[in-house]
Protein backbone atom coordinates (compact mmCIF):
# COMPACT_ATOMS: atom_id res chain seq x y z
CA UNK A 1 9.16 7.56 -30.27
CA UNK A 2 9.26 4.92 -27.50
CA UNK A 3 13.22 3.81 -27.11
CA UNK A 4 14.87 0.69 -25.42
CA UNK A 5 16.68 1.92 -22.21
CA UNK A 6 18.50 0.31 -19.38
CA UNK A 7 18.71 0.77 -15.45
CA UNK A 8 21.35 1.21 -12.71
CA UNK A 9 20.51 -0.96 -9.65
CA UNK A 10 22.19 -0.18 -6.06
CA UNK A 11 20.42 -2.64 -4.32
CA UNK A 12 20.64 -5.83 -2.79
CA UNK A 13 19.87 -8.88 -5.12
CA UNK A 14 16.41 -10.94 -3.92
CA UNK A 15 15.46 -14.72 -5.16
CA UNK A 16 12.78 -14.20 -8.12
CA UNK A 17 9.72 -13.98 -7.06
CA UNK A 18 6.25 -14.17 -8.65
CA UNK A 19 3.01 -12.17 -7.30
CA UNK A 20 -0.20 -14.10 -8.24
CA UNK A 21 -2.99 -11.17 -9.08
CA UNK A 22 -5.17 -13.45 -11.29
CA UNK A 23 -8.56 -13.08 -10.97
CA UNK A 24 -10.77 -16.17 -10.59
CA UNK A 25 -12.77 -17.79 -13.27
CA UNK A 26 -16.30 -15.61 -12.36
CA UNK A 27 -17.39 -13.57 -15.98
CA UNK A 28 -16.11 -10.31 -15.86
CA UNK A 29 -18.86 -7.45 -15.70
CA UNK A 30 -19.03 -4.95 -18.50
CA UNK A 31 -16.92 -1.93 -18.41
CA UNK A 32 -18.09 1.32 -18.44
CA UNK A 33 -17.65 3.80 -20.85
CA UNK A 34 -14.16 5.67 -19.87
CA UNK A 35 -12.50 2.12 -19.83
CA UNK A 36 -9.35 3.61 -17.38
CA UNK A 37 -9.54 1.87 -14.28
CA UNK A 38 -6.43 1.42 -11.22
CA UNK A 39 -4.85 -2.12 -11.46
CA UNK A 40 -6.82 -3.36 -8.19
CA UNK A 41 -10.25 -1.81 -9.44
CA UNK A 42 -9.11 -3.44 -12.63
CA UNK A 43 -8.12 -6.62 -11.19
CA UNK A 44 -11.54 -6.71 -8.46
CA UNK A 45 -13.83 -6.10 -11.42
CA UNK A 46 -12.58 -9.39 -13.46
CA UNK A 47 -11.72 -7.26 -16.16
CA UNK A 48 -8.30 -7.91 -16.39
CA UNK A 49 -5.81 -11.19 -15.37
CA UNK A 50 -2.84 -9.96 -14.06
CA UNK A 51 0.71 -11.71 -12.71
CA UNK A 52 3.72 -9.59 -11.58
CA UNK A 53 6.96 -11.56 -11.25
CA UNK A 54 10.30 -9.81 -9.66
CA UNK A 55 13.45 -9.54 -11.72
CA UNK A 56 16.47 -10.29 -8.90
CA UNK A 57 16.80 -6.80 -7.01
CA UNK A 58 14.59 -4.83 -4.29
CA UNK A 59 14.65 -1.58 -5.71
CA UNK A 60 14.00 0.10 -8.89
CA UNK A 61 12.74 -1.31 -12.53
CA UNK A 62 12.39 -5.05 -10.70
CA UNK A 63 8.80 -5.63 -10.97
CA UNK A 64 7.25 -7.42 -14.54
CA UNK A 65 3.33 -6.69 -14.98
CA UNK A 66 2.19 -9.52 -17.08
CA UNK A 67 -1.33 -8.52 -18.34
CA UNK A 68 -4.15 -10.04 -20.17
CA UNK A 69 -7.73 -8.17 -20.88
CA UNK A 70 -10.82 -9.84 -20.06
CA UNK A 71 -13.53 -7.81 -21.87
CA UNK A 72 -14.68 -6.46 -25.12
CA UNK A 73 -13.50 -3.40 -25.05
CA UNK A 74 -9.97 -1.02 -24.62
CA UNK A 75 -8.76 -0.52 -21.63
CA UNK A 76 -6.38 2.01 -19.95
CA UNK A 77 -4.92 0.13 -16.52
CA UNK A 78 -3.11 2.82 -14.21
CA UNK A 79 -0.83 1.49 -11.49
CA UNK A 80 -0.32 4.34 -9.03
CA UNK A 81 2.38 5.59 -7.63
CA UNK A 82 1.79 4.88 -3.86
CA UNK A 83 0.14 1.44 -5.43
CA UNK A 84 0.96 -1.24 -2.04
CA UNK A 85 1.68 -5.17 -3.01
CA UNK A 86 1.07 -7.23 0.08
CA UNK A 87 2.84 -10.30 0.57
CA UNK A 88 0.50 -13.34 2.04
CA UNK A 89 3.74 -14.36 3.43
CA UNK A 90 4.01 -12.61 7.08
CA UNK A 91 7.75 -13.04 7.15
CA UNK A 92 8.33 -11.36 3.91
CA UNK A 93 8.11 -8.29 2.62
CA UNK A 94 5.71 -5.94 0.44
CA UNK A 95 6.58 -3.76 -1.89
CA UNK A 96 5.42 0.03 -2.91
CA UNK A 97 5.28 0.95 -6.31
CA UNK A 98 6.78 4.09 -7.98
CA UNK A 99 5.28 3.58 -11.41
CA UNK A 100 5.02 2.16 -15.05
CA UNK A 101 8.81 2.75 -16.90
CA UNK A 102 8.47 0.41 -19.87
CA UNK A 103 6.77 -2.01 -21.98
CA UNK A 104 7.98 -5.72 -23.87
CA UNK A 105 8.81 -5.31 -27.40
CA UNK A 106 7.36 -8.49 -28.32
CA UNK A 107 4.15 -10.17 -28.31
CA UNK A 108 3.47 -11.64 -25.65
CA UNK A 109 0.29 -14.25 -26.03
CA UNK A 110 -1.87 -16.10 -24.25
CA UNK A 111 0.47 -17.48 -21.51
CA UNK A 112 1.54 -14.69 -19.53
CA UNK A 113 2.86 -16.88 -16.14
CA UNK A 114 4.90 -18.29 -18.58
CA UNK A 115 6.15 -15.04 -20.29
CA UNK A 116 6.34 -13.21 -17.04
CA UNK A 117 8.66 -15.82 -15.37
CA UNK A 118 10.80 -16.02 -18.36
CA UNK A 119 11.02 -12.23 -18.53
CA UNK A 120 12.20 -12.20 -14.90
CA UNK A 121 14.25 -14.84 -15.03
CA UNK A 122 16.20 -13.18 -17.80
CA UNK A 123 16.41 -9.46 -15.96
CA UNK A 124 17.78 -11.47 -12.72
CA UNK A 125 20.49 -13.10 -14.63
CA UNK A 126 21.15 -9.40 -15.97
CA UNK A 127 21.21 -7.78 -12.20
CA UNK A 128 23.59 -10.51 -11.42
CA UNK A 129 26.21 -9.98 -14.43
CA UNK A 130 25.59 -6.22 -14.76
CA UNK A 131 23.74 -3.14 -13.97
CA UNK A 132 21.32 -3.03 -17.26
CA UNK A 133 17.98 -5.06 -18.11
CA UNK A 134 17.36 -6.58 -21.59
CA UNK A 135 16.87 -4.58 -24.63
CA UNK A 136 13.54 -6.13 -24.48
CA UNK A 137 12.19 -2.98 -22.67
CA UNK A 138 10.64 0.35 -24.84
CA UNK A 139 10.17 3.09 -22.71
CA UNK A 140 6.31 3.49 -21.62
CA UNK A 141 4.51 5.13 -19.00
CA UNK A 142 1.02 3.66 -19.56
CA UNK A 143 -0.83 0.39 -20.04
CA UNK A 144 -3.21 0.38 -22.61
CA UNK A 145 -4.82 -3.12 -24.44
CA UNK A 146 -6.82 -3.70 -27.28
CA UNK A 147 -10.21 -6.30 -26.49
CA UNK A 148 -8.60 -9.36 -24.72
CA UNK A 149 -5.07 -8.41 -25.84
CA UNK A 150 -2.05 -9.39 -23.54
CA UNK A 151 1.16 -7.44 -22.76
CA UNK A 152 4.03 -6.81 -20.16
CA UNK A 153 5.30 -3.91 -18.44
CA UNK A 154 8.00 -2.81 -15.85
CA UNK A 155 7.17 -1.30 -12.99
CA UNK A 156 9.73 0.64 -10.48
CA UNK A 157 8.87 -0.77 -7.03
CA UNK A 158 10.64 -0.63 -3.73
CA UNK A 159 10.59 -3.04 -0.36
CA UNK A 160 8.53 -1.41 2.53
CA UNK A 161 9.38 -4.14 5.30
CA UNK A 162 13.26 -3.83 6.12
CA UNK A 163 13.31 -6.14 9.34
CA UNK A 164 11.23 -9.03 6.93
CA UNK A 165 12.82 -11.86 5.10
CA UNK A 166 13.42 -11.06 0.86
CA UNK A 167 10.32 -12.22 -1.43
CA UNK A 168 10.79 -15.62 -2.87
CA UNK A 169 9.12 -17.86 -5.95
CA UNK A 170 6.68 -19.08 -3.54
CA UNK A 171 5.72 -15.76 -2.32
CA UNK A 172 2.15 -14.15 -3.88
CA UNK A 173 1.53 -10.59 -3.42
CA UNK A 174 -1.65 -8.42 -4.28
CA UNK A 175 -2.30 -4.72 -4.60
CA UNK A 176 -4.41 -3.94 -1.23
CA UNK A 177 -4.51 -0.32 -2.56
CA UNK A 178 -3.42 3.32 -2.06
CA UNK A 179 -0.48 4.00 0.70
CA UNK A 180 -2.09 5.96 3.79
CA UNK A 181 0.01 8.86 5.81
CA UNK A 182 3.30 9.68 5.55
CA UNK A 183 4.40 7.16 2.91
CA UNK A 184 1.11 8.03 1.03
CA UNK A 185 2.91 11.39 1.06
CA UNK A 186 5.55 10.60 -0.40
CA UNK A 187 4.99 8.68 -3.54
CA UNK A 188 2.36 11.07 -4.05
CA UNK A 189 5.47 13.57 -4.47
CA UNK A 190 7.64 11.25 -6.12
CA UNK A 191 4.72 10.61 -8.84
CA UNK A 192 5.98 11.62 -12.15
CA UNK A 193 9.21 12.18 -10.95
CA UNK A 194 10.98 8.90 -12.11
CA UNK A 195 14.52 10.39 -12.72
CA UNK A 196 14.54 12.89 -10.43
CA UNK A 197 16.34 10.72 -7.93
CA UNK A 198 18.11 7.65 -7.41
CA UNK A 199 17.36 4.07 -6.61
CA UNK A 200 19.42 4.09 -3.30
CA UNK A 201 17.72 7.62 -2.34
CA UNK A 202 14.19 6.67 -2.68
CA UNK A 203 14.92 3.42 -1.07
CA UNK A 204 16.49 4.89 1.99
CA UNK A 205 13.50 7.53 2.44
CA UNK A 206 10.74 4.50 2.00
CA UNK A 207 12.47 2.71 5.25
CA UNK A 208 12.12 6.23 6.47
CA UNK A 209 8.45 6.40 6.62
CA UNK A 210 7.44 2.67 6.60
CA UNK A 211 9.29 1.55 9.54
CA UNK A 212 11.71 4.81 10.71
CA UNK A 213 15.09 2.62 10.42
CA UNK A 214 18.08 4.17 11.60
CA UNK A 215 21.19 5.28 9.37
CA UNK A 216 23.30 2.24 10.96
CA UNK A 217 20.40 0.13 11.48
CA UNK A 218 20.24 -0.20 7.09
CA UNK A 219 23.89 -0.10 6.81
CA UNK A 220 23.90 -3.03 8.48
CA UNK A 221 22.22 -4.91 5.33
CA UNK A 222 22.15 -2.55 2.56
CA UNK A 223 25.15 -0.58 1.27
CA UNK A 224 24.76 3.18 0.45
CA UNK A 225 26.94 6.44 0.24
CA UNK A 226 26.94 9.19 2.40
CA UNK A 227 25.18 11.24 -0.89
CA UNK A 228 22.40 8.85 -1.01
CA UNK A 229 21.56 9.27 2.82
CA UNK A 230 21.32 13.06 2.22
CA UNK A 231 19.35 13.23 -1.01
CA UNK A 232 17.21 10.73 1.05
CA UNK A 233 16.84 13.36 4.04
CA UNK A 234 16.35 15.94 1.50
CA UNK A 235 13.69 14.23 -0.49
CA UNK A 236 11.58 13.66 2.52
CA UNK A 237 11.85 17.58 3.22
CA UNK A 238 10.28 18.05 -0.35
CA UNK A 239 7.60 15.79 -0.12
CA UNK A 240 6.26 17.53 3.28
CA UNK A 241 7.98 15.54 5.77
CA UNK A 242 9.48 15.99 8.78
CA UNK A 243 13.55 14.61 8.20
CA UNK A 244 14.63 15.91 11.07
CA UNK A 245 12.39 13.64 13.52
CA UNK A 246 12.95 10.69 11.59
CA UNK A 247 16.10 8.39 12.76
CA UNK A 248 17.75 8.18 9.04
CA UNK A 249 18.31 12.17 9.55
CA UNK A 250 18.77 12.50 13.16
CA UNK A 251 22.30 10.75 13.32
C-alpha cells in the first residue's frame, strides 16, 4: 500500500525554480508496443509534456515532475538514476538525479505549469518552516499514465556545479541524458539504494566526482558533520572509486 511520507533536508535552501521540458507542438509519433521509455527518449519522441519545478533546497526530494501523456496508449516513463538536468543558464547549476520517491495524491489536470509551481511553491514554504514536505506525497517509485492522463512525481536530485550560482524561476533545465565516468559510476551504485544514505552524504560525494571540491573548499558554503564527510568517503569506496585521490578524502 503506497503511504504519505516526509523528508529530512540538510541542505542549503535555493530560490524555486522551474525546468521547462515541454515538448513543442509537432504530433507525437506512435509508440511502440512495450510503451516504457527514459524521460528524455520520452520527452524527444513527443510522447509526453513534461515540466519539473524545484521545491526550495539543493539536495534530496526537491525536484516536482509534472507530467502529461501525449498518445493513445499507457505509458511507463523511467527517470534514471544518473538522469543529468542541464541548466541553459551558464552561471547556474545542473542537477543529477537519484530517482522517483513519490507521487501527488490528487488529480492533477490539464494544467500542469500551474500545478507544478503550486506544488513547489508549497514544499519551499515547508523547507523553510521545517524539515518535512506536504502530506500530498504517496510513496512511488514509478511513473506510469493512462492515454493522455496527467500526474506529478518527486524526484531526489542533487546540484553537480558547486562553484555556479543556485537555480532560479527563470532558470530552464533539460535532461541531456545518462552521467558519463566516474559520476556515471556512482549513481549507477546508488540506484535503488534511496535510504541507504543520507542527503548530506550523497551530496558531498557528487562534488566529489563532478568537480573534486575540497573538504574546506564546501564548508565554506554548505554545512556538514564530520559523519557525513566519512560516509561520503566511504560511499565513493563502494561504488568503485578511488576516495583516497579525491580532495574531500585526502585532508
Amino acid at each position: 500500500m503506497l503511504t504519505h511520507f516526509s523528508r529530512s533536508i540538510g541542505a542549503p535552501v535555493l530560490t524555486a525554480l522551474m525546468l521547462l521540458l515541454s515538448a513543442g507542438a509537432i504530433r507525437p509519433a506512435a509508440a511502440e508496443d512495450t510503451n516504457s521509455y527514459s524521460l528524455k527518449h520520452a520527452l524527444d519522441s513527443k510522447f509526453v509534456k513534461a515540466l519539473i519545478c524545484a521545491t526550495g533546497a539543493s539536495s534530496g526530494y526537491v525536484l516536482i515532475l509534472a507530467i502529461k501523456s501525449q498518445i493513445d496508449s499507457a505509458l511507463q516513463i523511467t527517470v534514471p538514476s544518473g538522469t543529468v538536468l542541464e541548466n541553459n543558464d551558464a552561471n547556474a547549476q545542473s542537477m543529477v538525479v537519484h530517482g522517483v520517491v513519490g507521487e501527488y495524491d490528487s488529480d492533477v489536470g490539464d494544467e500542469i505549469a500551474e500545478k507544478c509551481a503550486e506544488a513547489a511553491e508549497e514544499e519551499e514554504r515547508n523547507s523553510n518552516n521545517g524539515p518535512d514536505l506536504s502530506q500530498h506525497w504517496l510513496q512511488a517509485d514509478t511513473i506510469t499514465l493512462d492515454p493522455h492522463q496527467s500526474g506529478m512525481y518527486l524526484l531526489s536530485a542533487y546540484c553537480l556545479e558547486f562553484e555556479k550560482d543556485n537555480p532560479g524561476s527563470s532558470d530552464r533545465l533539460i535532461a541531456v541524458g545518462a552521467a558519463s565516468g566516474e559520476l556515471a559510476r556512482l549513481y549507477s551504485y546508488l540506484d535503488g539504494k534511496l535510504d541507504a544514505y543520507d542527503v548530506d552524504t550523497i551530496q558531498l560525494a557528487t562534488w566529489a566526482v563532478s568537480g573534486d571540491e575540497s573538504a574546506d573548499h564546501i564548508a565554506s558554503k554548505y554545512g556538514y558533520s564530520a559523519d557525513a564527510k566519512k560516509n561520503a568517503c566511504q560511499l565513493l569506496s563502494d561504488a568503485g572509486i578511488n576516495a583516497g585521490g579525491k580532495a574531500l578524502c585526502s585532508q
